[in-house]
C-alpha atoms as a PDB file:
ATOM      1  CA  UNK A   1      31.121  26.259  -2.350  1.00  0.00           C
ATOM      2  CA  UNK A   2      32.297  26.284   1.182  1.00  0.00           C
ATOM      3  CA  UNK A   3      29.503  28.264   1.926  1.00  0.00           C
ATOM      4  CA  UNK A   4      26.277  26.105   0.404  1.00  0.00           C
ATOM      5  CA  UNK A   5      28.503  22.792   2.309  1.00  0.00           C
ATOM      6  CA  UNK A   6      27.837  24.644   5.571  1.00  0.00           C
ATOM      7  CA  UNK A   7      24.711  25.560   4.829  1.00  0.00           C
ATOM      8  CA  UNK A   8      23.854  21.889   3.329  1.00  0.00           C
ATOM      9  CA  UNK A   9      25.175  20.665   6.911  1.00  0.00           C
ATOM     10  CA  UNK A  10      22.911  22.812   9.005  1.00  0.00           C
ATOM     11  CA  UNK A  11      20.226  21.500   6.933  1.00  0.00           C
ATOM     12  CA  UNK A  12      20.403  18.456   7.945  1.00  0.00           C
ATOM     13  CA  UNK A  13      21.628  18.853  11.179  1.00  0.00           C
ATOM     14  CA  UNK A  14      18.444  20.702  11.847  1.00  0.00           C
ATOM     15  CA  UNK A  15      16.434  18.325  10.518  1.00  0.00           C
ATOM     16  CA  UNK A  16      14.447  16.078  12.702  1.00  0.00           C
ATOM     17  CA  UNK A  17      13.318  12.539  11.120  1.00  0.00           C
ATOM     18  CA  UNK A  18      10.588  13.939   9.364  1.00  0.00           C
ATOM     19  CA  UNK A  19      12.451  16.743   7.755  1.00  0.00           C
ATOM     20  CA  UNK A  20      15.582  14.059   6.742  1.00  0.00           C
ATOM     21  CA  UNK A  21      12.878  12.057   4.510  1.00  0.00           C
ATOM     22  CA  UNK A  22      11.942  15.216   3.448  1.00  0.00           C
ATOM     23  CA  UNK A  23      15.921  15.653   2.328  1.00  0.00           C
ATOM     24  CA  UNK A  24      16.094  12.386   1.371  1.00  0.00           C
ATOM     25  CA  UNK A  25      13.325  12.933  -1.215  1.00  0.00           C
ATOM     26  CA  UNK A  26      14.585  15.589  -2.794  1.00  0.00           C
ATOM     27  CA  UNK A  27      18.289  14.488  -3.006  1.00  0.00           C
ATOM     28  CA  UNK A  28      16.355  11.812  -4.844  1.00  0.00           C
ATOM     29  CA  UNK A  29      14.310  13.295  -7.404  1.00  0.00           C
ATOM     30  CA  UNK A  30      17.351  15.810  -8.274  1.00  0.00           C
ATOM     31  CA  UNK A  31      19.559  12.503  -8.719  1.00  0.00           C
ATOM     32  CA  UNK A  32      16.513  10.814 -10.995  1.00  0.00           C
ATOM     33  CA  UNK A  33      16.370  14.238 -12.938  1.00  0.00           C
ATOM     34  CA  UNK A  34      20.208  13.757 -13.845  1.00  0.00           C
ATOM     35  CA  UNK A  35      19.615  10.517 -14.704  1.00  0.00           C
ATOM     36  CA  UNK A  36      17.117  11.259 -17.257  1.00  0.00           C
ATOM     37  CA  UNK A  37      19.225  13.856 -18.963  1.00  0.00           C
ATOM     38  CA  UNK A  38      22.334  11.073 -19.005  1.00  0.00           C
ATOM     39  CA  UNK A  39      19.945   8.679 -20.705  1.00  0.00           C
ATOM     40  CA  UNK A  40      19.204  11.535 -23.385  1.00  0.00           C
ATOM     41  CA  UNK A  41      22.584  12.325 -23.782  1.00  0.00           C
ATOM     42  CA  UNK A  42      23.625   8.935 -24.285  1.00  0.00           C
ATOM     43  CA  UNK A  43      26.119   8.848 -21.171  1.00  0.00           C
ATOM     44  CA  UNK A  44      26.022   5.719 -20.002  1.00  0.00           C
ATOM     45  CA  UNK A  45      28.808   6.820 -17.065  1.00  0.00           C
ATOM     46  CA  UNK A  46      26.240   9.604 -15.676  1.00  0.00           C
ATOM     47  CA  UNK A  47      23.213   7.306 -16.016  1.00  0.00           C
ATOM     48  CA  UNK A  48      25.283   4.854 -13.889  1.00  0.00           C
ATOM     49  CA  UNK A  49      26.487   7.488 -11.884  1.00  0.00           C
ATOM     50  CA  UNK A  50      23.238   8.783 -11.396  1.00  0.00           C
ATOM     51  CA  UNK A  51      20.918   5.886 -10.973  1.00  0.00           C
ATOM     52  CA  UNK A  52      23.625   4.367  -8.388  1.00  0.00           C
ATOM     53  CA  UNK A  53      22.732   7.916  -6.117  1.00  0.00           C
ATOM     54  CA  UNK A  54      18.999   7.197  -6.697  1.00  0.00           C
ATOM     55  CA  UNK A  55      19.064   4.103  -5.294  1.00  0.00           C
ATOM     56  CA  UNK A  56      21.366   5.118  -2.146  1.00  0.00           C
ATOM     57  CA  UNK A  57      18.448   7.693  -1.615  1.00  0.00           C
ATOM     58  CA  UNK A  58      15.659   4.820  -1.792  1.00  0.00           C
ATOM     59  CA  UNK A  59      17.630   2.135   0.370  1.00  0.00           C
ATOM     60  CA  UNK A  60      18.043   5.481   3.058  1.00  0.00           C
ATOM     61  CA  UNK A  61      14.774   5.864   2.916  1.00  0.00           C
ATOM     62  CA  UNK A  62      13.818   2.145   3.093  1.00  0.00           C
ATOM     63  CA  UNK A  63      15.812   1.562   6.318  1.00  0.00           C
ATOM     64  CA  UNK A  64      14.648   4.724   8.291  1.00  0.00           C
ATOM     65  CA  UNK A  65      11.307   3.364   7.976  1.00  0.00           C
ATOM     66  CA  UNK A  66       9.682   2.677  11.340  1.00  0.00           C
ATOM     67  CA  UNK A  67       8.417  -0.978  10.552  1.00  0.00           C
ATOM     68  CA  UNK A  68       7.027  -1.704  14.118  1.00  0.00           C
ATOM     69  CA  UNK A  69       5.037   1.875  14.547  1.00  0.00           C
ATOM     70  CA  UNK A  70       4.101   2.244  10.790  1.00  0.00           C
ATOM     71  CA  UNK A  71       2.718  -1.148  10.056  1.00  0.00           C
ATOM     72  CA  UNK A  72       0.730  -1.636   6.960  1.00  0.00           C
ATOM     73  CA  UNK A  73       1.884   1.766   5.712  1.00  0.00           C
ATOM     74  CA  UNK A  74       5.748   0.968   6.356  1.00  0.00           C
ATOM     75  CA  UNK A  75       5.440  -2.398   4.649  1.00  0.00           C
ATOM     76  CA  UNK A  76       3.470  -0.626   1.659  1.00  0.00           C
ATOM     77  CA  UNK A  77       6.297   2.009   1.281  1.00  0.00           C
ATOM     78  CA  UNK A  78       9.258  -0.336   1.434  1.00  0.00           C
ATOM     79  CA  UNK A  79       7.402  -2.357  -0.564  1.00  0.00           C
ATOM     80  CA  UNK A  80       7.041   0.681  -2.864  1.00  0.00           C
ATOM     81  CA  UNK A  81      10.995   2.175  -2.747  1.00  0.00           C
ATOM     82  CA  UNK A  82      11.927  -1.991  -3.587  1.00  0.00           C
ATOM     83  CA  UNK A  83       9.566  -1.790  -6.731  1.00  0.00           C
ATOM     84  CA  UNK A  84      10.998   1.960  -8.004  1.00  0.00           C
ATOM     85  CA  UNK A  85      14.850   0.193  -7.366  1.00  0.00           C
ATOM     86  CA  UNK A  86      14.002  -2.547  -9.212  1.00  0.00           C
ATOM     87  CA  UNK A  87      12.600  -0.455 -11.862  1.00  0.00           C
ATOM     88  CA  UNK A  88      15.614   1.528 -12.039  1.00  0.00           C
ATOM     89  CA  UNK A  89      18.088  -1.540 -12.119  1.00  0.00           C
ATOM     90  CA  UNK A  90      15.707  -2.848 -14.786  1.00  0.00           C
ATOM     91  CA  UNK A  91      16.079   0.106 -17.180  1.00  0.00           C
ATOM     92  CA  UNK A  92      19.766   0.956 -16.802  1.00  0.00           C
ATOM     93  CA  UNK A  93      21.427   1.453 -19.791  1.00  0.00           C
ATOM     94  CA  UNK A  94      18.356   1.003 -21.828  1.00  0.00           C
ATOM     95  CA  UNK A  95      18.478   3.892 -24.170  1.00  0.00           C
ATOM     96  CA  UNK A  96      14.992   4.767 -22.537  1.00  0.00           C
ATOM     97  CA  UNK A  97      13.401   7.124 -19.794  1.00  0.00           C
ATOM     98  CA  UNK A  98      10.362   5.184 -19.406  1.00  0.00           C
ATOM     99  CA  UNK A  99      11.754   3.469 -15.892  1.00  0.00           C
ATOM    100  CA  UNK A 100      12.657   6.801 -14.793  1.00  0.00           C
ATOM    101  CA  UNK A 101       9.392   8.666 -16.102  1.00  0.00           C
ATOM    102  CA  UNK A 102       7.859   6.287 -13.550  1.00  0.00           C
ATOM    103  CA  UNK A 103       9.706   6.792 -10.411  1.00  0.00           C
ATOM    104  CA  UNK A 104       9.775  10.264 -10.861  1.00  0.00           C
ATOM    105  CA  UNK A 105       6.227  10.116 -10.734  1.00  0.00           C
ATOM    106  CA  UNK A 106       5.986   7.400  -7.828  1.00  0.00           C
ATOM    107  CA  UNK A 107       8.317  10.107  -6.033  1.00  0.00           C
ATOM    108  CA  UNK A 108       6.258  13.060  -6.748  1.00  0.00           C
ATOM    109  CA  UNK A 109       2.869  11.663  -5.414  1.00  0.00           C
ATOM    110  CA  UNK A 110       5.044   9.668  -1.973  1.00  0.00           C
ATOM    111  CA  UNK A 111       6.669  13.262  -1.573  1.00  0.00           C
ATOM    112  CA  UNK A 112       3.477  15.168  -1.314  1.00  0.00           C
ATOM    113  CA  UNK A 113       2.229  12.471   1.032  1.00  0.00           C
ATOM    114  CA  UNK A 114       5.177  13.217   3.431  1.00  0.00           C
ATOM    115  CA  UNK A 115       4.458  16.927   3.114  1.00  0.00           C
ATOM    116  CA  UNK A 116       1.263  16.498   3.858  1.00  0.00           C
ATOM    117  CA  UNK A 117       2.340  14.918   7.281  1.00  0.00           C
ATOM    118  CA  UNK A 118       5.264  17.288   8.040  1.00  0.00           C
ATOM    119  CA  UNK A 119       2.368  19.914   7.497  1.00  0.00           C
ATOM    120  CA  UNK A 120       0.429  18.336  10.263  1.00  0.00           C
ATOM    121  CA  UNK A 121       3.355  16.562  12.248  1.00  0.00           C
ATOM    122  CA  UNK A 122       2.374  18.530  15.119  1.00  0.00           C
ATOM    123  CA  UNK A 123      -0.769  17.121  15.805  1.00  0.00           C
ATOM    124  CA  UNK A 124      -1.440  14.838  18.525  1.00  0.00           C
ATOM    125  CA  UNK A 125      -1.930  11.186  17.490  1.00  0.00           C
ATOM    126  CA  UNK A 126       0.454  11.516  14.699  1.00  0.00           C
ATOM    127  CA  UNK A 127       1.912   8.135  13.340  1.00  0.00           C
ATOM    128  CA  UNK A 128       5.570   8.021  13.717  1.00  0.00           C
ATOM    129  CA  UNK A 129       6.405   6.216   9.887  1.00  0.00           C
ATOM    130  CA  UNK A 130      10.228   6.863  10.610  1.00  0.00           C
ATOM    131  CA  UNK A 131      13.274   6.529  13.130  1.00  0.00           C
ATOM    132  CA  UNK A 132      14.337   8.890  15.163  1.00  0.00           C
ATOM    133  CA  UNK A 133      17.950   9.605  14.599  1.00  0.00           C
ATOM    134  CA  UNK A 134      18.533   9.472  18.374  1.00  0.00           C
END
């Protein structure tokens, strides 16, 4: 395990702000996919568990949002990871995986949005959605 830790730190490390949301995003949808098979296992624990590392992903994302730079499309995304926690908060411990059917969903379709920039981050004129870590 020592290894993949090293190799987990480069990652990120390596990352610029782009790539971390790109991180972020799927640290999220692996921690949503765990949470759907504690729901179906009945394990209220791991759904807690779970759905508690979900929403650390979404308020990370939420605060590296560049408010100022990103206007409309910051305030539409935070508006967006607010709706998916409350959706998750809202369906804990409900015996269902409707709540998380959705966000997995929202996540998918905001993901491939962000991929879609990373693929052309190096054009000029590029909006910066997201902080620098510097």
């Amino acid at each position: 395990m020592v290894g993949y830790k090293a190799y987990q730190d480069n990652q990120v490390e390596g990352a610029g702000p782009l790539g971390l949301v790109l991180l972020t995003y799927e640290a999220l949808y692996k921690s949503l996919g765990q949470t759907r098979l504690a729901i179906q296992a009945g394990d209220l624990e791991a759904e807690a568990r779970h759905t508690s590392r979900s929403m650390e992903a979404l308020i990370e994302l939420s605060s590296s949002l560049n408010m100022e730079a990103g206007g409309p499309v910051s305030q539409s995304l935070s508006s967006l990871y607010a709706y998916m926690m409350n959706r998750l908060i809202g369906g804990l411990c409900g015996c269902s995986t409707e709540h998380v059917d959705e966000v997995l969903r929202l996540v998918q379709e905001v993901r491939e949005g962000w991929l879609n920039l990373s693929a052309q981050q190096h054009k000029p004129g590029t909006l910066t959605l997201v902080r620098s870590a510097a």
